[in-house]
C-alpha atoms as a PDB file:
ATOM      1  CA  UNK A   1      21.221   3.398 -32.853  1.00  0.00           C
ATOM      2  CA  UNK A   2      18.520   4.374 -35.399  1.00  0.00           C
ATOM      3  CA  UNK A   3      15.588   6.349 -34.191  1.00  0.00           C
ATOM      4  CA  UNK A   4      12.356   7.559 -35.613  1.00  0.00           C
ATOM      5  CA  UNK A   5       9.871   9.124 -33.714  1.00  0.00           C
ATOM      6  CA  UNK A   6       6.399   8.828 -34.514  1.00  0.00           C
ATOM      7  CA  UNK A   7       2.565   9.674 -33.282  1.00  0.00           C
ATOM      8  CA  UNK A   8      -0.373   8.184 -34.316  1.00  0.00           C
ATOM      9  CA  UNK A   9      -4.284  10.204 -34.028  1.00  0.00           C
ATOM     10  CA  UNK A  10      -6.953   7.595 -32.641  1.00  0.00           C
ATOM     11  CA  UNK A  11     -10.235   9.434 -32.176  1.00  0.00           C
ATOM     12  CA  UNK A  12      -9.802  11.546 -29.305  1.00  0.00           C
ATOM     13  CA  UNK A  13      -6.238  10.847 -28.586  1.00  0.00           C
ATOM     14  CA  UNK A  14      -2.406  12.119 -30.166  1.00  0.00           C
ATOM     15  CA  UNK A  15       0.241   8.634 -29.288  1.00  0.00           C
ATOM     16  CA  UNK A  16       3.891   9.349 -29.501  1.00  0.00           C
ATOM     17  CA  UNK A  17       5.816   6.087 -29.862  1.00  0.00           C
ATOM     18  CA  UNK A  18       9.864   5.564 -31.026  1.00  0.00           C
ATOM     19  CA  UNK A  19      10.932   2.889 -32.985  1.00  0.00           C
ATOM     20  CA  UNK A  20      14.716   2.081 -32.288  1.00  0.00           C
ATOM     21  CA  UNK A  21      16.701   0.019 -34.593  1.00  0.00           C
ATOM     22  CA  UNK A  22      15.832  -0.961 -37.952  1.00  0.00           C
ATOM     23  CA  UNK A  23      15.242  -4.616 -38.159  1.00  0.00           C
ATOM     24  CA  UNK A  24      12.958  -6.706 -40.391  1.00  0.00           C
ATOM     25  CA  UNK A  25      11.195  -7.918 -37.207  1.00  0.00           C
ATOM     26  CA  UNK A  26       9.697  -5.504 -34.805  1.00  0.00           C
ATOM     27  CA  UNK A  27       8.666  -6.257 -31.104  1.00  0.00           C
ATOM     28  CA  UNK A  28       5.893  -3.764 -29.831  1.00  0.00           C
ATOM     29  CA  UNK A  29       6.431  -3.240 -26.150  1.00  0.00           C
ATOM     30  CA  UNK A  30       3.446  -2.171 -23.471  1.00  0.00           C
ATOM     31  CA  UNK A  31       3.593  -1.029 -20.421  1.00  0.00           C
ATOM     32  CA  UNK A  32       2.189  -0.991 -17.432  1.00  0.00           C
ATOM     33  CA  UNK A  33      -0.220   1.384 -15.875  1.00  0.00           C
ATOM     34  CA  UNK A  34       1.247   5.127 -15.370  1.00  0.00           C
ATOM     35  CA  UNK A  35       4.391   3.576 -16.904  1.00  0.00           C
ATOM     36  CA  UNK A  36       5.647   5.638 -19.501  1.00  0.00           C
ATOM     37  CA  UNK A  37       8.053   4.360 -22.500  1.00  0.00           C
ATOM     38  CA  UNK A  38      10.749   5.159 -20.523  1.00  0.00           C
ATOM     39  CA  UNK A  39      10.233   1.879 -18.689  1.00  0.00           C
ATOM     40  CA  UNK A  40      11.784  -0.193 -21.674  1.00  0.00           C
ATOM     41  CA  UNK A  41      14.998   1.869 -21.586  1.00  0.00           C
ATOM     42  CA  UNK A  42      17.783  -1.330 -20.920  1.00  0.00           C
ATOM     43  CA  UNK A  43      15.119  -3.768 -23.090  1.00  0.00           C
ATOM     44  CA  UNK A  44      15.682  -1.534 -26.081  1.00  0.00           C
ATOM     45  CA  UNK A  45      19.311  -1.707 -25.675  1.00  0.00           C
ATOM     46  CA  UNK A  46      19.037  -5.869 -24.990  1.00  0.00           C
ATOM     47  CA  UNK A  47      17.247  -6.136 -28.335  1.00  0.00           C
ATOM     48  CA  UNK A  48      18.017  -3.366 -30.632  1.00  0.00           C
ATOM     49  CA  UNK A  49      20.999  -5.397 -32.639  1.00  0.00           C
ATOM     50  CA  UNK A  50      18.014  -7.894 -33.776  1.00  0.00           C
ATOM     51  CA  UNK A  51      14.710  -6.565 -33.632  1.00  0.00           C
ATOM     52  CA  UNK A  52      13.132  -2.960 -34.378  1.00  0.00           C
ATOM     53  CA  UNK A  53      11.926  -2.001 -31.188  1.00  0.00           C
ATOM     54  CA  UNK A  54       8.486  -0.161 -30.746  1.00  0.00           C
ATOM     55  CA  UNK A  55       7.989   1.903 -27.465  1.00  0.00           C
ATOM     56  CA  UNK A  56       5.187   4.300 -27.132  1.00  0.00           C
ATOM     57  CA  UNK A  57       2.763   6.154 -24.226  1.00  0.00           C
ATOM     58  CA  UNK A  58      -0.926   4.983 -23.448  1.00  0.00           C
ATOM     59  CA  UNK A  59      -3.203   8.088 -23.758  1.00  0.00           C
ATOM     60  CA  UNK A  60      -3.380   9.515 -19.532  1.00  0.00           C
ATOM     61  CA  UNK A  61       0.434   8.883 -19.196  1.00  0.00           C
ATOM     62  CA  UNK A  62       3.869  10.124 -20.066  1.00  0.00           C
ATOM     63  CA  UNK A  63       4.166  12.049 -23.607  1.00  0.00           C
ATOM     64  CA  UNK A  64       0.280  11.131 -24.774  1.00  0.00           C
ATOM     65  CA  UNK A  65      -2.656  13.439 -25.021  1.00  0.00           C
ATOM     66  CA  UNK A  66      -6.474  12.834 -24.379  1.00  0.00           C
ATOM     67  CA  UNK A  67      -7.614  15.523 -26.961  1.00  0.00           C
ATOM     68  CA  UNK A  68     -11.226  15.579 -25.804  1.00  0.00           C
ATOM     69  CA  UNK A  69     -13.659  13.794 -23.582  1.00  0.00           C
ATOM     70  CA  UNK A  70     -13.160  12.612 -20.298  1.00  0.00           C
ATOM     71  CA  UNK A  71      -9.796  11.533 -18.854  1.00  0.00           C
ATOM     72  CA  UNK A  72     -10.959   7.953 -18.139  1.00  0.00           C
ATOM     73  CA  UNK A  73      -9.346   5.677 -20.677  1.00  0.00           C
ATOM     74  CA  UNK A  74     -11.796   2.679 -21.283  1.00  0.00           C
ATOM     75  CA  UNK A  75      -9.991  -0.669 -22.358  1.00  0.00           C
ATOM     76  CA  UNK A  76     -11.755  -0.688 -25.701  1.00  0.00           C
ATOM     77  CA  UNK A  77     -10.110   2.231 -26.513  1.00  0.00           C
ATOM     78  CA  UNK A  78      -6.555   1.077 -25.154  1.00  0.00           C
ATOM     79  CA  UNK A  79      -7.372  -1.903 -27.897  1.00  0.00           C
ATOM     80  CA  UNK A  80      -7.517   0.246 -30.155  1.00  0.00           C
ATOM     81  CA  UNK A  81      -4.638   2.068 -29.328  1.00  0.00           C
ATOM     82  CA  UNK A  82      -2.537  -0.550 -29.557  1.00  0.00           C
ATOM     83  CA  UNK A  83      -3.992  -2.431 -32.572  1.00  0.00           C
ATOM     84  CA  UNK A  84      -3.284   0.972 -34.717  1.00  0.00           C
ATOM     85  CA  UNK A  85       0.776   1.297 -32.483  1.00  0.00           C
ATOM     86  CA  UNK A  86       0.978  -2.429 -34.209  1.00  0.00           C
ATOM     87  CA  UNK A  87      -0.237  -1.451 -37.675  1.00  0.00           C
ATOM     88  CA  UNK A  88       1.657   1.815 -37.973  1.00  0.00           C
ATOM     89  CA  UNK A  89       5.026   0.136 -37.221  1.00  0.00           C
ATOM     90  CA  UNK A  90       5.128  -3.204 -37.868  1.00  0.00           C
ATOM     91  CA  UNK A  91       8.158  -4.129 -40.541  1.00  0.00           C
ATOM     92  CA  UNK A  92       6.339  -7.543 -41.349  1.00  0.00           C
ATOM     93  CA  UNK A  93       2.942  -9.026 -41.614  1.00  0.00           C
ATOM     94  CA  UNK A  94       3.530 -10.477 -37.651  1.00  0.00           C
ATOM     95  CA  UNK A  95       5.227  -9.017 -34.633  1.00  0.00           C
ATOM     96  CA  UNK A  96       6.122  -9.568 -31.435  1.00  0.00           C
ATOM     97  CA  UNK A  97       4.407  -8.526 -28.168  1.00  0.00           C
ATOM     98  CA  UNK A  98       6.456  -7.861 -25.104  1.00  0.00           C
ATOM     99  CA  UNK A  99       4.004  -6.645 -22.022  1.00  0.00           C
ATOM    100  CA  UNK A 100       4.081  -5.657 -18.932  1.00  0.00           C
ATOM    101  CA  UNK A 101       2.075  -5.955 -15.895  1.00  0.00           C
ATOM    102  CA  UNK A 102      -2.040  -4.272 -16.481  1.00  0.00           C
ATOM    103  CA  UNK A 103       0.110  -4.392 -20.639  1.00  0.00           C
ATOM    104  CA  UNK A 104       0.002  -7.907 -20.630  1.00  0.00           C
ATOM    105  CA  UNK A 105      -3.957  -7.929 -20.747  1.00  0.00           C
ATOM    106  CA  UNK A 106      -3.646  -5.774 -23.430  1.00  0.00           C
ATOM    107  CA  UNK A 107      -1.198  -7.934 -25.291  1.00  0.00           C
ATOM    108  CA  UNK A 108      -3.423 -11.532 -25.155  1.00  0.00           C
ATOM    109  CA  UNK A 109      -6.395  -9.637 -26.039  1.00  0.00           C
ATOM    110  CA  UNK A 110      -4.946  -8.097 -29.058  1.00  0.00           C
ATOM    111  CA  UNK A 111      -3.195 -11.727 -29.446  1.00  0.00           C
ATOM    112  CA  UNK A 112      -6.469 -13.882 -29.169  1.00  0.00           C
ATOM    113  CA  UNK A 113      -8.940 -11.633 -31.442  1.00  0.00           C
ATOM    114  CA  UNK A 114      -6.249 -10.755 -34.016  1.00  0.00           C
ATOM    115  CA  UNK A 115      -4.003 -14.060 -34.171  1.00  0.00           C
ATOM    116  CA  UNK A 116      -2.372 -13.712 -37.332  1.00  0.00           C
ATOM    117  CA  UNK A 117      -0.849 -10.365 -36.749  1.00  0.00           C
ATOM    118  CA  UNK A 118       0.996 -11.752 -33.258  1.00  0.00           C
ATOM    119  CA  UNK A 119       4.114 -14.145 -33.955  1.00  0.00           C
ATOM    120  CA  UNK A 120       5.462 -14.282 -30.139  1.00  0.00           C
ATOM    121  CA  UNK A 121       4.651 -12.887 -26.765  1.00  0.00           C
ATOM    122  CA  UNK A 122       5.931 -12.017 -23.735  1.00  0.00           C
ATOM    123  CA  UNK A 123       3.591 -11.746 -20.787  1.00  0.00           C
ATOM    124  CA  UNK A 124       5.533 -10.511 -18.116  1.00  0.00           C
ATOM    125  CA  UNK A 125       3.807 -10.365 -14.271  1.00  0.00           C
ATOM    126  CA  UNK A 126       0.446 -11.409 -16.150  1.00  0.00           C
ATOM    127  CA  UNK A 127      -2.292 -10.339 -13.857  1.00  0.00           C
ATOM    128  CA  UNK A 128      -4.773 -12.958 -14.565  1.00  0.00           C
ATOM    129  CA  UNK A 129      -6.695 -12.178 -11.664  1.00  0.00           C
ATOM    130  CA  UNK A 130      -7.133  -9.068  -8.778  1.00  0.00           C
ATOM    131  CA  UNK A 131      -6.013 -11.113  -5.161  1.00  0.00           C
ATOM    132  CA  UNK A 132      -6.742  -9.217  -1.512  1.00  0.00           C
ATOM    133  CA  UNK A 133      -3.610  -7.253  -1.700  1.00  0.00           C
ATOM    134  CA  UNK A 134      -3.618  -5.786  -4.978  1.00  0.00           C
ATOM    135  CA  UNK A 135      -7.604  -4.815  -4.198  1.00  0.00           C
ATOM    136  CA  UNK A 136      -6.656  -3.688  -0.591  1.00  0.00           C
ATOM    137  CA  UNK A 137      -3.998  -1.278  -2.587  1.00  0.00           C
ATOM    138  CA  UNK A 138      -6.503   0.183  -4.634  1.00  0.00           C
ATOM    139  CA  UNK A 139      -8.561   1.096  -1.767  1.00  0.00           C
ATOM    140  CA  UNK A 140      -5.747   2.858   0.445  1.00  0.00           C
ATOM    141  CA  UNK A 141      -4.797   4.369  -3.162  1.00  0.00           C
ATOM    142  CA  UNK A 142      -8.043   5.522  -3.994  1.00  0.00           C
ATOM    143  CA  UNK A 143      -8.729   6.819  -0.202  1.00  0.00           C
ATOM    144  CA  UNK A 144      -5.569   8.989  -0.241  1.00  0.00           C
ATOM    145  CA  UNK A 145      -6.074  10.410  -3.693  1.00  0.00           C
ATOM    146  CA  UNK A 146     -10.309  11.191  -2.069  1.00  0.00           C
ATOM    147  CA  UNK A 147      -8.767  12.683   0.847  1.00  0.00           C
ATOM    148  CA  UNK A 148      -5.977  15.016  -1.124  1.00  0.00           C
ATOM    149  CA  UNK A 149      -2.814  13.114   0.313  1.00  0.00           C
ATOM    150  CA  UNK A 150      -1.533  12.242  -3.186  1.00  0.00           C
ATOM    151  CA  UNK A 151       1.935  12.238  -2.126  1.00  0.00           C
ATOM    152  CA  UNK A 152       1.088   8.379   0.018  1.00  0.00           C
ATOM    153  CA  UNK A 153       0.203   6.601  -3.634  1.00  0.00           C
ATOM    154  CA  UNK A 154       3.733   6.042  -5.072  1.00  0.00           C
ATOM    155  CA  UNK A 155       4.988   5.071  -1.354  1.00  0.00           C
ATOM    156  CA  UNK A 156       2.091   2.757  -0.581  1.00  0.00           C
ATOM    157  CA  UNK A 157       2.777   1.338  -4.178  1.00  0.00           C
ATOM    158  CA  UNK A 158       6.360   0.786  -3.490  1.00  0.00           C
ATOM    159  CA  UNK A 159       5.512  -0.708  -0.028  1.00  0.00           C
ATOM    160  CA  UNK A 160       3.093  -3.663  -1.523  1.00  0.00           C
ATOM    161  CA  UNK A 161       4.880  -4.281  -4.775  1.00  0.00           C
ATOM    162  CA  UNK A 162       8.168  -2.318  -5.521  1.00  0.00           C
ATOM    163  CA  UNK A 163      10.086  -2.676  -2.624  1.00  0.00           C
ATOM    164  CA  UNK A 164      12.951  -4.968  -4.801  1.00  0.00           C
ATOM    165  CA  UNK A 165      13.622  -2.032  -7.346  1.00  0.00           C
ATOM    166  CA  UNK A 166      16.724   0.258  -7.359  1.00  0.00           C
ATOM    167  CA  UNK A 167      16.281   3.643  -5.385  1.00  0.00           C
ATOM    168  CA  UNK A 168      16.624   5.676  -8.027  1.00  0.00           C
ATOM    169  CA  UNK A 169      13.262   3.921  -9.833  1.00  0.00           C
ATOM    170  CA  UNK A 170      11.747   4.194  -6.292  1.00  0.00           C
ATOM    171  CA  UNK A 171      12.408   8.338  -6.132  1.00  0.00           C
ATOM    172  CA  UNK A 172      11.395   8.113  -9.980  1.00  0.00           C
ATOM    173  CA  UNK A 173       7.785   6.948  -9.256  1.00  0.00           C
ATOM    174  CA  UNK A 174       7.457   8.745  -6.086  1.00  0.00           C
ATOM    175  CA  UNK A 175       8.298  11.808  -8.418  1.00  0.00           C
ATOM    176  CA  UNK A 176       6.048  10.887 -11.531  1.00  0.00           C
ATOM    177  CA  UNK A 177       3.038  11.016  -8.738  1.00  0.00           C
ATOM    178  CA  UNK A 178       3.631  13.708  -7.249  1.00  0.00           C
ATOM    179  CA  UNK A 179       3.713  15.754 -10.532  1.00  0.00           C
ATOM    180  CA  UNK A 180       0.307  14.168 -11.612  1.00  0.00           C
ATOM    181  CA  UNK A 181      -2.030  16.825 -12.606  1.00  0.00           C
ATOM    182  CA  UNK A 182      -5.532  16.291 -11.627  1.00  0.00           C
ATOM    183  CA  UNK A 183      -6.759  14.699 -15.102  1.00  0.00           C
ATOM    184  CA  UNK A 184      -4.328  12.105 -14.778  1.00  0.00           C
ATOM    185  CA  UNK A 185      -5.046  10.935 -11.120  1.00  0.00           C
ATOM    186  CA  UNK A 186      -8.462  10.642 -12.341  1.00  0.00           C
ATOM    187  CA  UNK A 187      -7.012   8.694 -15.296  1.00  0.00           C
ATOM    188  CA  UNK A 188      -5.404   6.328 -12.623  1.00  0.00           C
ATOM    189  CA  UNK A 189      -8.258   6.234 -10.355  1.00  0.00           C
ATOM    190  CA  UNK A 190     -10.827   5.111 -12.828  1.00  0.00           C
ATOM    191  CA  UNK A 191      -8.210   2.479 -14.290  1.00  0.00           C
ATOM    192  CA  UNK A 192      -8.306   1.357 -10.543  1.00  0.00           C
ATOM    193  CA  UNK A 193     -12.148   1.243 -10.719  1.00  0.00           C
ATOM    194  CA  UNK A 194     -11.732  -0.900 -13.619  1.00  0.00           C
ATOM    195  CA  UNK A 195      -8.887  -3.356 -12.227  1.00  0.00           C
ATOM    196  CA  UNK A 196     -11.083  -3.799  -9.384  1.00  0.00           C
ATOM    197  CA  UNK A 197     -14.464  -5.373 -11.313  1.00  0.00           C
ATOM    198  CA  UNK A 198     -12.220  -7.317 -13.586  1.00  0.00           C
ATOM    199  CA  UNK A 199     -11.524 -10.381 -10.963  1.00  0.00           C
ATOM    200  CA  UNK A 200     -11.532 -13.324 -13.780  1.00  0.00           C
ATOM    201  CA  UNK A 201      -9.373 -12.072 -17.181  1.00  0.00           C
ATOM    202  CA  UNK A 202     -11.223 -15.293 -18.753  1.00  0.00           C
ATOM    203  CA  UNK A 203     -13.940 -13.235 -18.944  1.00  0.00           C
ATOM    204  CA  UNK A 204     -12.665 -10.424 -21.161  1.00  0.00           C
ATOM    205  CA  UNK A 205     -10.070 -12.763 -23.274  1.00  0.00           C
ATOM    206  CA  UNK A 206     -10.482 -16.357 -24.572  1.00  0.00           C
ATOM    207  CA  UNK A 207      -6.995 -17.624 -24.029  1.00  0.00           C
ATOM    208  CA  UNK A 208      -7.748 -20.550 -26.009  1.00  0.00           C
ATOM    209  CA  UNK A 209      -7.486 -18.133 -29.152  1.00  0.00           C
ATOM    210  CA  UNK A 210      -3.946 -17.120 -28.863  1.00  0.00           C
ATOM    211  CA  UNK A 211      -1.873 -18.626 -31.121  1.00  0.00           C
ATOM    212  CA  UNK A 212       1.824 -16.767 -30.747  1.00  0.00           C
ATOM    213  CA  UNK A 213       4.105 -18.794 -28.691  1.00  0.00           C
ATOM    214  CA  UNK A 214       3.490 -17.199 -25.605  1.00  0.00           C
ATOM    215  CA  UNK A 215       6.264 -16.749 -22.743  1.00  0.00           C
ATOM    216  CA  UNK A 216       4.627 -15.882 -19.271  1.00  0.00           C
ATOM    217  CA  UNK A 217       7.089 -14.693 -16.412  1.00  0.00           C
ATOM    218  CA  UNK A 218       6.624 -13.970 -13.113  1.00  0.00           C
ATOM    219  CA  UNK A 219       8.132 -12.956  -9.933  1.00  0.00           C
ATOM    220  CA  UNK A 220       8.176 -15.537  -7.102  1.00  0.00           C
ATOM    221  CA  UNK A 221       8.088 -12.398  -4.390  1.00  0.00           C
ATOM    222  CA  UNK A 222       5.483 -10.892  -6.635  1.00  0.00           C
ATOM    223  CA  UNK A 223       2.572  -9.594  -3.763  1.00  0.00           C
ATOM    224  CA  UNK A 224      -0.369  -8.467  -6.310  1.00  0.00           C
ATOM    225  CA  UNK A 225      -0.446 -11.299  -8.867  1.00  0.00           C
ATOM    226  CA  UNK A 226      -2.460 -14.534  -8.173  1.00  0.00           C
ATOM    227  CA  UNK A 227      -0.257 -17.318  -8.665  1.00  0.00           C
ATOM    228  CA  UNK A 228      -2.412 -19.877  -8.331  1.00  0.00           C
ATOM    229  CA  UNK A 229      -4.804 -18.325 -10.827  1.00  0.00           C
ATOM    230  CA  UNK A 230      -1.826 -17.694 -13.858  1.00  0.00           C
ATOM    231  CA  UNK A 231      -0.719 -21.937 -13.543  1.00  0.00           C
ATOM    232  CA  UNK A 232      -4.799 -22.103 -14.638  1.00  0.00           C
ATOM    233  CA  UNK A 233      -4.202 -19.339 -17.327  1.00  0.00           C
ATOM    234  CA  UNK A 234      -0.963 -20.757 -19.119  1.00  0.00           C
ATOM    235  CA  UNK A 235      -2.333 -24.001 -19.672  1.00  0.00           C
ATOM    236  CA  UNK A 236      -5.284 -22.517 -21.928  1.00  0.00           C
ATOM    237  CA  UNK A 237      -2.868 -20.654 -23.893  1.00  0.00           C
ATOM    238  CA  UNK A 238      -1.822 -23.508 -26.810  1.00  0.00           C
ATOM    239  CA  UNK A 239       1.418 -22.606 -26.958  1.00  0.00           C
ATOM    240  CA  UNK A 240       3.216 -21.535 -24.197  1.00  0.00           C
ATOM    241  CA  UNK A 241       5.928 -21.536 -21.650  1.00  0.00           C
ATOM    242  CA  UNK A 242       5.649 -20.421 -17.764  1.00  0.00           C
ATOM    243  CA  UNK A 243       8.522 -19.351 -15.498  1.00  0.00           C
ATOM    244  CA  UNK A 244       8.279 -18.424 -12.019  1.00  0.00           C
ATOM    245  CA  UNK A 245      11.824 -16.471 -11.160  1.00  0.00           C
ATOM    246  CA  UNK A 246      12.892 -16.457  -7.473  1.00  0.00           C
ATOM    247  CA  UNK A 247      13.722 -14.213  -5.228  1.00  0.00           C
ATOM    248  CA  UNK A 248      11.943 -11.659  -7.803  1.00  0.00           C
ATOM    249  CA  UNK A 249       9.051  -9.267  -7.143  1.00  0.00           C
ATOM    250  CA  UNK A 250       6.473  -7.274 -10.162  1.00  0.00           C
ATOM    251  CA  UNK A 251       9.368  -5.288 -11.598  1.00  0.00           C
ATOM    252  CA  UNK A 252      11.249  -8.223 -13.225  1.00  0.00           C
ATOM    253  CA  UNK A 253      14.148  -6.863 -15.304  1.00  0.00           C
ATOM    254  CA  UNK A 254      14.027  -3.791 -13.375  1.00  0.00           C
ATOM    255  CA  UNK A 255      15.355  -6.196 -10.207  1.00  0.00           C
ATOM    256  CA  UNK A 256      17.362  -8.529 -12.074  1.00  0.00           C
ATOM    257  CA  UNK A 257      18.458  -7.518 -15.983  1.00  0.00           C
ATOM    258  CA  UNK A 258      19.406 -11.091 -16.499  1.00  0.00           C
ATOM    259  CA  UNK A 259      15.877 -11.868 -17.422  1.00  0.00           C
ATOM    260  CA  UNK A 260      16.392  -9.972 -20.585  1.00  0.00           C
ATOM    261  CA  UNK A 261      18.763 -13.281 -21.320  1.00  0.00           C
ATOM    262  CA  UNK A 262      15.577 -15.538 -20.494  1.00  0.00           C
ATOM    263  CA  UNK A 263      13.994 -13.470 -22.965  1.00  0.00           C
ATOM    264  CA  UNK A 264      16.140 -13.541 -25.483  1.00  0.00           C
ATOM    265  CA  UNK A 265      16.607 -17.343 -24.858  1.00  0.00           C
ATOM    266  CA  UNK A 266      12.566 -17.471 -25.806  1.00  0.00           C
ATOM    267  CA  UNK A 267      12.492 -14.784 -28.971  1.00  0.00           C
ATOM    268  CA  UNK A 268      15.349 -17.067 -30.647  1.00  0.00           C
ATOM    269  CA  UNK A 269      14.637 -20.411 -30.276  1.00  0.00           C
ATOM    270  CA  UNK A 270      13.329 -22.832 -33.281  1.00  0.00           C
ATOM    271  CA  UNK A 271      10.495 -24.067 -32.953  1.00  0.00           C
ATOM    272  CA  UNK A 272      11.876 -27.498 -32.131  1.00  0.00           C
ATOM    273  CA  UNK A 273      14.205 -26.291 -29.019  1.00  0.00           C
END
């Protein structure tokens, strides 16, 4: 397949990205927190015969570099990461948004403030909300990384919320942690912070503004989202579609790459299926 590789400078930070495949229409994919574009390997490869596919890192992970300043990585300046990813590669005047977990706040805020530049979106373990678990991680997270015993995050992750992926991903983010260098732990601890005073999403985004068609997807086994609170959130986005998978945790097509069909199902329909 075609690929280009690509950074982009935003104030105090150098973002690789890849585009692969080169379609007329162009989904932009984001990922979660610490996830690198790795993540989107078997996506790309679902996708790449009819869209241009855009991956790229978030500045405090993988291949991208905080150039100055502190290593805290406020969400106005993830916006703004993003918004320039979208207007660097984008083939057409509208693309598509494909998110993941903390990416899918990114993705409806970008979709509800800038409208016309977001044709469809997939929200994908949308974390409307923080619930006990997710903030009782963050504090056994954050306790180990105050204490020096870095090498309990990635299991104590895996343990609330990955405990459906393949081993290999499992030894994968148990190894991505352990190589963290200080800067990024701090990265990840004050995106914790963060996570942790954002209860309500409604708050930050007015979901009433998005105008893509919006899919949302989640995991019935999924530990750290709050169910109850995304069947609120889908029905103030105007357009959109909400499916709970079973016997499916946070990692989605990670645990079961037939999802990718569901997916697809959603990127291709008319508007009158």
């Amino acid at each position: 397949m075609k690929v280009q590789k690509g950074s982009i400078s935003c104030k105090r930070f150098h973002v690789p990205y890849r585009i692969y495949g080169d379609k007329p229409d162009t989904i932009v994919c984001i990922s979660g927190a610490k996830q690198t574009m790795a993540v989107w390997k078997s996506f790309v490869k679902h996708f790449v015969s009819s869209f241009s596919v855009v991956v790229f890192d978030l500045p405090g992970t993988g291949r991208a570099e905080i150039l100055s300043g502190a290593p805290h990585v406020t969400f106005e300046e993830q916006q703004r990461v993003l918004l320039n990813v979208i207007d660097e590669t984008a083939k057409a005047d509208k693309v598509v948004l494909a998110a993941a977990s903390w990416g899918t706040i990114l993705a409806a805020y970008i979709a509800a403030k800038f409208p016309t530049k977001i044709d469809k979106m997939i929200l994908g373990s949308f974390g409307v909300s923080t619930n006990d678990t997710i903030l009782d991680l963050i504090h056994q997270g954050q306790s180990a990384f105050k204490t020096g015993n870095i090498e309990n995050i990635a299991p104590l992750m895996i343990e609330c919320f990955g405990q459906y992926i393949p081993d290999s991903q499992k030894q994968q983010m148990i190894s991505q942690f352990s190589n963290m260098d200080e800067r990024e732990l701090v990265n990840f601890y004050e995106h914790c912070e963060f996570v942790k005073s954002s209860r309500d999403i409604s708050k930050l985004i007015n979901l009433g503004k998005i105008k893509a068609k919006t899919l949302v997807i989640c995991g019935e086994q999924d530990t750290i989202l709050d169910h109850d609170g995304i069947r609120v959130a889908v029905t103030k986005i105007p357009n959109c579609v909400y499916k709970l998978v079973p016997d499916t945790g946070h990692f989605l097509h990670w645990e079961r790459p037939a999802i990718l069909n569901t997916y697809s199902h959603f990127l291709h329909a008319t508007e009158d299926a």
